[in-house]
C-alpha atoms as a PDB file:
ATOM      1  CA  UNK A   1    -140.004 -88.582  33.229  1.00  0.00           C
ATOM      2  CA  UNK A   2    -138.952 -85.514  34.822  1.00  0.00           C
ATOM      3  CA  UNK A   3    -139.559 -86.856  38.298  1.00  0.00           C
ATOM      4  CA  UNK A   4    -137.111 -89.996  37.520  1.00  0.00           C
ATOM      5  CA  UNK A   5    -134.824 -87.408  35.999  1.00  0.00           C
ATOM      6  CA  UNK A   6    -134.701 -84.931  39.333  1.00  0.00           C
ATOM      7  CA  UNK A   7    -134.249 -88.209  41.118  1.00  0.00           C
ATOM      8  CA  UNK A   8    -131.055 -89.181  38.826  1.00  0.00           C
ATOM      9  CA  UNK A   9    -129.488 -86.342  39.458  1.00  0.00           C
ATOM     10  CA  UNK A  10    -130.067 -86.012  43.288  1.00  0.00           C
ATOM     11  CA  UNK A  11    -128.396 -90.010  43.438  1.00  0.00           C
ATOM     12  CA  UNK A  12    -125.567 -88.596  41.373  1.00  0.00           C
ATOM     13  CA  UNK A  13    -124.929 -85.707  43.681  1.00  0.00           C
ATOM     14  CA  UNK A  14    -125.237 -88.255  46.681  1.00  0.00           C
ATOM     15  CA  UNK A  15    -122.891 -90.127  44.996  1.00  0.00           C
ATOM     16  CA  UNK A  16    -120.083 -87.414  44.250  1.00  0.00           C
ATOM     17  CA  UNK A  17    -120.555 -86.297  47.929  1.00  0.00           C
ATOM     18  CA  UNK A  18    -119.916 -89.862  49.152  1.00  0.00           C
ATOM     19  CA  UNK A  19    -117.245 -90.127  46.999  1.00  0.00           C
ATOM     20  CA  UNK A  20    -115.449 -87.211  48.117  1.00  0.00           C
ATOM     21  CA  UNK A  21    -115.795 -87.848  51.609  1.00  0.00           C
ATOM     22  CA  UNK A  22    -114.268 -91.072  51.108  1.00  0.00           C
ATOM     23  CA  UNK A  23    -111.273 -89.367  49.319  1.00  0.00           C
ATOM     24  CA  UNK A  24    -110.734 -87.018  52.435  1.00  0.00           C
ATOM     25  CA  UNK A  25    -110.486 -90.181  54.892  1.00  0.00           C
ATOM     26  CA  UNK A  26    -108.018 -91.203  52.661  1.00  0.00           C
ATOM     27  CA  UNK A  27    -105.954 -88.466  53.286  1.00  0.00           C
ATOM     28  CA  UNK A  28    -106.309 -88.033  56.505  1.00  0.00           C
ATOM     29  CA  UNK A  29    -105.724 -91.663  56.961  1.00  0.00           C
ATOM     30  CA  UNK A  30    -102.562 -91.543  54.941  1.00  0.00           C
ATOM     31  CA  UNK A  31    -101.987 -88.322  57.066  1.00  0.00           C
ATOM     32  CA  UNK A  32    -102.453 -90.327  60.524  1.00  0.00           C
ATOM     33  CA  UNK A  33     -99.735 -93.423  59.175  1.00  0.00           C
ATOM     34  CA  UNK A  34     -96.870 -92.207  60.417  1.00  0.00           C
ATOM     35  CA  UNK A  35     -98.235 -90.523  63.516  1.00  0.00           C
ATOM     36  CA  UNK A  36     -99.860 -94.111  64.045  1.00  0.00           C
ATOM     37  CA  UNK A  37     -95.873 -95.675  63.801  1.00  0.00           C
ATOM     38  CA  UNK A  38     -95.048 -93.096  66.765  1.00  0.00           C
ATOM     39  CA  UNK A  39     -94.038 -90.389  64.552  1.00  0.00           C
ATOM     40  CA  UNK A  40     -94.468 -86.671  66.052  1.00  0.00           C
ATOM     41  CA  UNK A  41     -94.268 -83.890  63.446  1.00  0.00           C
ATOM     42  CA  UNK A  42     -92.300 -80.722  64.501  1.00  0.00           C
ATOM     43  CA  UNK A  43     -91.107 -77.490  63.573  1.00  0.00           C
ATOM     44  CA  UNK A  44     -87.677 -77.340  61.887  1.00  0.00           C
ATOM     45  CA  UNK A  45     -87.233 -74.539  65.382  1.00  0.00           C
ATOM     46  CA  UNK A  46     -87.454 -77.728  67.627  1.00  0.00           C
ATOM     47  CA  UNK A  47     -84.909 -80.008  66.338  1.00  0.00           C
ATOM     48  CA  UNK A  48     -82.745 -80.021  69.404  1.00  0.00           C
ATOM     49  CA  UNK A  49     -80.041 -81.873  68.291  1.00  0.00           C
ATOM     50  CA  UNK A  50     -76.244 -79.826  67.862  1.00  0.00           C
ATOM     51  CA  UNK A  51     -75.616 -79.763  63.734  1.00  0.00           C
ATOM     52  CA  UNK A  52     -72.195 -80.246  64.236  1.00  0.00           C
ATOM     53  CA  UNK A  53     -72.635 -83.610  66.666  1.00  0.00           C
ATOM     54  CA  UNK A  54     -75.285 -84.691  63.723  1.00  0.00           C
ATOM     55  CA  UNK A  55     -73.534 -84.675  60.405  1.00  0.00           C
ATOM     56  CA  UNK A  56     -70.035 -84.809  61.606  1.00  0.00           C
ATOM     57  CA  UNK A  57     -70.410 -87.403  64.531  1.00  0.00           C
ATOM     58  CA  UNK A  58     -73.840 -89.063  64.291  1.00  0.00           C
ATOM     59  CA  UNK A  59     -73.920 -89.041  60.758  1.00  0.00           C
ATOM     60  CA  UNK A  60     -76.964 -89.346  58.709  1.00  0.00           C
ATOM     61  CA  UNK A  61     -78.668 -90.708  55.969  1.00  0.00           C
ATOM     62  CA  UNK A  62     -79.874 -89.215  52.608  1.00  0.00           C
ATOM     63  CA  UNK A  63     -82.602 -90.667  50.978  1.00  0.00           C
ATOM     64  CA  UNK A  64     -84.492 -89.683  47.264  1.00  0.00           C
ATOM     65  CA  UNK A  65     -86.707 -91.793  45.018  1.00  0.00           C
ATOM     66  CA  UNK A  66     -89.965 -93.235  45.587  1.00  0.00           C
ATOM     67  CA  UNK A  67     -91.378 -96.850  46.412  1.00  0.00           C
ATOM     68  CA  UNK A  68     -89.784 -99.112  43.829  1.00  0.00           C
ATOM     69  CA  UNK A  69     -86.866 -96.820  42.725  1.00  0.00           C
ATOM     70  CA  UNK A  70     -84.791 -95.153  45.326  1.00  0.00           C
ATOM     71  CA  UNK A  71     -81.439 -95.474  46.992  1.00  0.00           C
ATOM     72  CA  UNK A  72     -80.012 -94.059  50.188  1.00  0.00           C
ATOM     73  CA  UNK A  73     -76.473 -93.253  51.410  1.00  0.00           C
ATOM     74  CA  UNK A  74     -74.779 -92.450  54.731  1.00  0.00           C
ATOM     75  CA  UNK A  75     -73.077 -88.708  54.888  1.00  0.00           C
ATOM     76  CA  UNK A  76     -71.428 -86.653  57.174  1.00  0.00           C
ATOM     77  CA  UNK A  77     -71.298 -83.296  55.473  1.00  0.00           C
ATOM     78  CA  UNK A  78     -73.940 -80.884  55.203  1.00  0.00           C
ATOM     79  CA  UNK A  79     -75.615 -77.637  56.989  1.00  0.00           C
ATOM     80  CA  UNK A  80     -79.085 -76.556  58.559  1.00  0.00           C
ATOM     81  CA  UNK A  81     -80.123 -73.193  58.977  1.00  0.00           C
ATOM     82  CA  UNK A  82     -82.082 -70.333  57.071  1.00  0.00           C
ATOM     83  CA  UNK A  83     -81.811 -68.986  53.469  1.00  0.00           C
ATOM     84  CA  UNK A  84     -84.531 -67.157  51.244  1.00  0.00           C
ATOM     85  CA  UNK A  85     -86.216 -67.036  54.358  1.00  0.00           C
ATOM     86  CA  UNK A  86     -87.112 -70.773  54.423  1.00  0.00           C
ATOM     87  CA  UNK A  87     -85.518 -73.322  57.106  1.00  0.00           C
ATOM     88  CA  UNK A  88     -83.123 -75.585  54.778  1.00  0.00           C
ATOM     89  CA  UNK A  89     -80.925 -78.746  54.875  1.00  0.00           C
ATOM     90  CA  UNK A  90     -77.916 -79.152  52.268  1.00  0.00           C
ATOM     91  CA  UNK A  91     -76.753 -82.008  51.502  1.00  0.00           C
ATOM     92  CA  UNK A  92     -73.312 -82.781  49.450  1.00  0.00           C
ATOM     93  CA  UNK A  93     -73.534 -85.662  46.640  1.00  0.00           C
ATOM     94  CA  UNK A  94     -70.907 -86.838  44.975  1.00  0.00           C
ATOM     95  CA  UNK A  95     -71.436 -87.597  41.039  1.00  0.00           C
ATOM     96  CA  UNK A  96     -69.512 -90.963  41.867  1.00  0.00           C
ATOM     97  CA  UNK A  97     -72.449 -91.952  44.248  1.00  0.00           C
ATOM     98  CA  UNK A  98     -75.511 -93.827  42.873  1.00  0.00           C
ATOM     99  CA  UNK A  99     -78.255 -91.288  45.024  1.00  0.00           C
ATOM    100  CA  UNK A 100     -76.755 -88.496  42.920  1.00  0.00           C
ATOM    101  CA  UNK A 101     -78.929 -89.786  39.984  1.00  0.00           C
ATOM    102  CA  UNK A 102     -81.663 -90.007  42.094  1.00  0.00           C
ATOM    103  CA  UNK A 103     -81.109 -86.525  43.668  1.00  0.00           C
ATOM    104  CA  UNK A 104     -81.311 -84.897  40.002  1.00  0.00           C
ATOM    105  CA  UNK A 105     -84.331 -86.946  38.948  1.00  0.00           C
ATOM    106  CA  UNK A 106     -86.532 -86.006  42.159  1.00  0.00           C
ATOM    107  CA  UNK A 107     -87.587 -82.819  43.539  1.00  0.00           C
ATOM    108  CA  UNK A 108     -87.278 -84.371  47.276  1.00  0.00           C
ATOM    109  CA  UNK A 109     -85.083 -85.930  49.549  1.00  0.00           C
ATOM    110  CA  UNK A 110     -85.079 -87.009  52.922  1.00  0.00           C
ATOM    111  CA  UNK A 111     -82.453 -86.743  55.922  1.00  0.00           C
ATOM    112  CA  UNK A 112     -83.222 -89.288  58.618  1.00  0.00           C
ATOM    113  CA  UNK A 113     -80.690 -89.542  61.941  1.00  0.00           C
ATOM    114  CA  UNK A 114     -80.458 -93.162  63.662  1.00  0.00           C
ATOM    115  CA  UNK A 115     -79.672 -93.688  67.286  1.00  0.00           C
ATOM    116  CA  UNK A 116     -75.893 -94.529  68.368  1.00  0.00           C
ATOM    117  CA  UNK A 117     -77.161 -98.456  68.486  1.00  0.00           C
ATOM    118  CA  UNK A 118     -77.626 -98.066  64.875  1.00  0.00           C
ATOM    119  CA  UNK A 119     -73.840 -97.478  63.871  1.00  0.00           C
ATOM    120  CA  UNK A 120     -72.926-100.589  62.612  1.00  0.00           C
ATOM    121  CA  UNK A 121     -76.064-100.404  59.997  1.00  0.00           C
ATOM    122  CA  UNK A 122     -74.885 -97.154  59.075  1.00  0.00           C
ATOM    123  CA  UNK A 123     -70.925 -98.261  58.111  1.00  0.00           C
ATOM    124  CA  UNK A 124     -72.718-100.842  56.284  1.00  0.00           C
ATOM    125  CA  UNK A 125     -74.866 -98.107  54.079  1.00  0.00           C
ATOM    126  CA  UNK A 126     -71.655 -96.159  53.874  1.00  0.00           C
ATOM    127  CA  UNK A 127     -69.770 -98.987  52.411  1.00  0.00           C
ATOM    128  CA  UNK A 128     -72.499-101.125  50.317  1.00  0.00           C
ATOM    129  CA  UNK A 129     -74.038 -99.368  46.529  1.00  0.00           C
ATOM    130  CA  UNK A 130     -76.875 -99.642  45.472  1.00  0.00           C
ATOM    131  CA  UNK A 131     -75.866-100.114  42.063  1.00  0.00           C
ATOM    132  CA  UNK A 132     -74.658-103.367  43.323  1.00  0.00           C
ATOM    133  CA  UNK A 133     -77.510-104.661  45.885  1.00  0.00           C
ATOM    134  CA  UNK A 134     -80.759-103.461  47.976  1.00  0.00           C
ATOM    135  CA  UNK A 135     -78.863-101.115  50.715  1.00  0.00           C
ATOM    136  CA  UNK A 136     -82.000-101.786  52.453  1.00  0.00           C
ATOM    137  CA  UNK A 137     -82.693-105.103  52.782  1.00  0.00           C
ATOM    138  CA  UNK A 138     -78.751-105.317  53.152  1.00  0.00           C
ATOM    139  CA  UNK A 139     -78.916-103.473  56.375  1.00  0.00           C
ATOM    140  CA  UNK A 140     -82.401-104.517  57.987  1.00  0.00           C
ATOM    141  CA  UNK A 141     -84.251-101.295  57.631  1.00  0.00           C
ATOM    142  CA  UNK A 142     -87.542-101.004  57.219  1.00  0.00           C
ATOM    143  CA  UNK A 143     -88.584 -98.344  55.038  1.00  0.00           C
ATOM    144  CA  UNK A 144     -91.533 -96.216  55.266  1.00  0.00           C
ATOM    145  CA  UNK A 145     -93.046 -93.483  53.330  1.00  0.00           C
ATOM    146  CA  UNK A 146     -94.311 -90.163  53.925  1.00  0.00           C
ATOM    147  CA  UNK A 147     -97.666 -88.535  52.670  1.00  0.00           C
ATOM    148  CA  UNK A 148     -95.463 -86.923  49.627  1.00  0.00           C
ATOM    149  CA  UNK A 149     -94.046 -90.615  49.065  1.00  0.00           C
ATOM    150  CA  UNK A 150     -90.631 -89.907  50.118  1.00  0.00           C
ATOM    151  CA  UNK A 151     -88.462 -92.549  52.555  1.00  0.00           C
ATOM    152  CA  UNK A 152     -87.376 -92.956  55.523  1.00  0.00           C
ATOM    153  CA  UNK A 153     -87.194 -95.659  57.846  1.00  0.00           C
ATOM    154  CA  UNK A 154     -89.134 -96.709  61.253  1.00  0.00           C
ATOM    155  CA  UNK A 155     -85.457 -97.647  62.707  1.00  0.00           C
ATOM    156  CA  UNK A 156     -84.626 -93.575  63.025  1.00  0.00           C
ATOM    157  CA  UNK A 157     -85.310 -90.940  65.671  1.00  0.00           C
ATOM    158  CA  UNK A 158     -85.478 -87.905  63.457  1.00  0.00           C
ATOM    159  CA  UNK A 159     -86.465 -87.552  59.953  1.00  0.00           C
ATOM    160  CA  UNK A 160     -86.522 -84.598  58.216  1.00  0.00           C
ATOM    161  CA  UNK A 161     -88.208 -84.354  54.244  1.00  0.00           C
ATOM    162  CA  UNK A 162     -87.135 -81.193  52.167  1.00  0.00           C
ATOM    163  CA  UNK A 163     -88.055 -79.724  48.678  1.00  0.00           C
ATOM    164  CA  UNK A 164     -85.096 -79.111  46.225  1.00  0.00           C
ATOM    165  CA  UNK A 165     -84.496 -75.421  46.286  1.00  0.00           C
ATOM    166  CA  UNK A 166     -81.204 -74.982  44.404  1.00  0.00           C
ATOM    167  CA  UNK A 167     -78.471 -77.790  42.907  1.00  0.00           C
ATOM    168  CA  UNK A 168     -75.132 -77.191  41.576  1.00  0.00           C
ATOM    169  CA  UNK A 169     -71.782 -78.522  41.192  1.00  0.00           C
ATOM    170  CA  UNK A 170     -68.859 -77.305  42.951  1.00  0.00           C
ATOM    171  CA  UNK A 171     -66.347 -75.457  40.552  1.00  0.00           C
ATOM    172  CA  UNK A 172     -63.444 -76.628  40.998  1.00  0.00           C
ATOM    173  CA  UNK A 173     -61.695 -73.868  39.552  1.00  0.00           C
ATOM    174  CA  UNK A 174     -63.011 -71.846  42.588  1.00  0.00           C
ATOM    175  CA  UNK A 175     -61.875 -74.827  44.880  1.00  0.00           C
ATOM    176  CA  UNK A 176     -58.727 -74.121  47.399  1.00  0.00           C
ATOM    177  CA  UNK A 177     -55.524 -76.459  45.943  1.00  0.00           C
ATOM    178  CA  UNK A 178     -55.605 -78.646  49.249  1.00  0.00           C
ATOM    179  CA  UNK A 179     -59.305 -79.740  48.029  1.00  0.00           C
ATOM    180  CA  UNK A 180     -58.806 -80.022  44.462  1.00  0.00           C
ATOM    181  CA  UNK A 181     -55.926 -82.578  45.560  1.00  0.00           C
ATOM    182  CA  UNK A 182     -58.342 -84.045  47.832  1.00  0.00           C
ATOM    183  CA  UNK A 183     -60.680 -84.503  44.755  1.00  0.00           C
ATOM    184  CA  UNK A 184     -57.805 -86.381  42.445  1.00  0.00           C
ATOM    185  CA  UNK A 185     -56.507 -88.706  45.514  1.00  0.00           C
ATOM    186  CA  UNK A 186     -59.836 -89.818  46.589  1.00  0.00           C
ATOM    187  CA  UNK A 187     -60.808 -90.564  43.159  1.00  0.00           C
ATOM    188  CA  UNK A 188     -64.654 -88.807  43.644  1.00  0.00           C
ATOM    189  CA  UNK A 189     -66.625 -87.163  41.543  1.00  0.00           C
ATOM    190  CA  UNK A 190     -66.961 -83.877  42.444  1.00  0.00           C
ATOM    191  CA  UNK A 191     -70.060 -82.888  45.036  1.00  0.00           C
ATOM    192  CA  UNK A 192     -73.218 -81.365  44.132  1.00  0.00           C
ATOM    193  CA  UNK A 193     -74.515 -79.012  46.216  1.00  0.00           C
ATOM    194  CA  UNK A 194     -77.949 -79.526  46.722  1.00  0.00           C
ATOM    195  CA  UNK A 195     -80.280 -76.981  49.491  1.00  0.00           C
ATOM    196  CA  UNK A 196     -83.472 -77.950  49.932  1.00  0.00           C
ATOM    197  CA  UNK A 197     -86.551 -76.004  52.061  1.00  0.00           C
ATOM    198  CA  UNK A 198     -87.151 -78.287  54.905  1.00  0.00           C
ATOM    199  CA  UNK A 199     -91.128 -78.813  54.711  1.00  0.00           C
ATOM    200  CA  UNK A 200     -91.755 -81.419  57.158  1.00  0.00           C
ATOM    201  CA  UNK A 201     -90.089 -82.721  60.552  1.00  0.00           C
ATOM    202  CA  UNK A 202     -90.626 -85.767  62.121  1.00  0.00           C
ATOM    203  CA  UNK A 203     -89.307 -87.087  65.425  1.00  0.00           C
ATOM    204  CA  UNK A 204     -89.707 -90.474  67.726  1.00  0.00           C
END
């Protein structure tokens, strides 16, 4: 009996091991994915694109959710730099947006930037809610996710996933008048502020 009883417990220790090292190719598989889809990770020091030319010109997309439940939308403010000693992306939401929700109720978000042959997509995101349809589907983008589950999509050239850091709506008691008149004749909700520690670059 004790014989069959070492024995047991040697198969069960072969069988954790094997188990484990069958979790680890996982990862590293799920690792490899987006690598595989011509993907090349960076540091946030390497982006080489001008900020301005980005968000102003290019434009981008935010993205936050996770397969099944997320939304996207096109914007043209924001800033990149350094704060708390971390590299960081902000992004400005506006509570009249349908990715605000999703912005509060995830600690992640994605900004991906799309090639110049990918405008006409991009007026469609800007114009389209998700409330209303799947922005996705709507403007032929394939979405793909990153090891942390986050989107973005094979169509971009750039893609860059951040952590929430800080989120907070712009007083606008603090606001100069020409904005706060901004705010009534567009009809917005006032922006959130969100800055989030960039923690993983991708480029094509």
């Amino acid at each position: 009996m004790h014989i069959f009883g070492t024995m047991k417990r040697i198969i069960t220790v072969i069988l954790a091991l094997a188990m484990a090292m069958s979790c680890g190719n996982n990862r590293k598989a799920s690792g490899d994915a987006l690598a595989a889809k011509a993907w090349q990770e960076i540091a946030p020091t390497e982006v080489d694109l001008n900020p301005v030319q980005m968000i102003d010109r290019d434009w981008l997309e935010v993205s936050a959710g996770m397969e099944g439940n997320m939304n996207l939308m096109t914007i043209s403010w924001g800033t990149i730099g350094e704060l708390w000693g971390k590299p960081v992306f902000t992004v400005f939401v506006s509570t009249s947006r349908y990715t605000h929700k999703f912005m509060e109720e995830n600690d992640y978000f994605t900004v991906t930037h799309f090639p110049e042959s990918m405008r006409d997509k991009l007026s469609y995101l800007g114009r389209a809610s998700g409330r209303d349809e799947d922005k996705v589907a709507g403007a032929g983008l394939t979405v793909e996710f990153t090891d942390l589950g986050n989107p973005i999509y094979a169509e971009a050239d750039l893609a860059i996933e951040c952590k929430k850091l800080y989120g907070q709506q712009f007083d606008a008691s603090l606001m100069p008048e020409e904005q706060r008149q901004w705010y009534e004749r567009s009809g917005l909700g006032i922006h959130y502020m969100y800055i989030g520690e960039i923690v993983h670059v991708w480029k094509k």
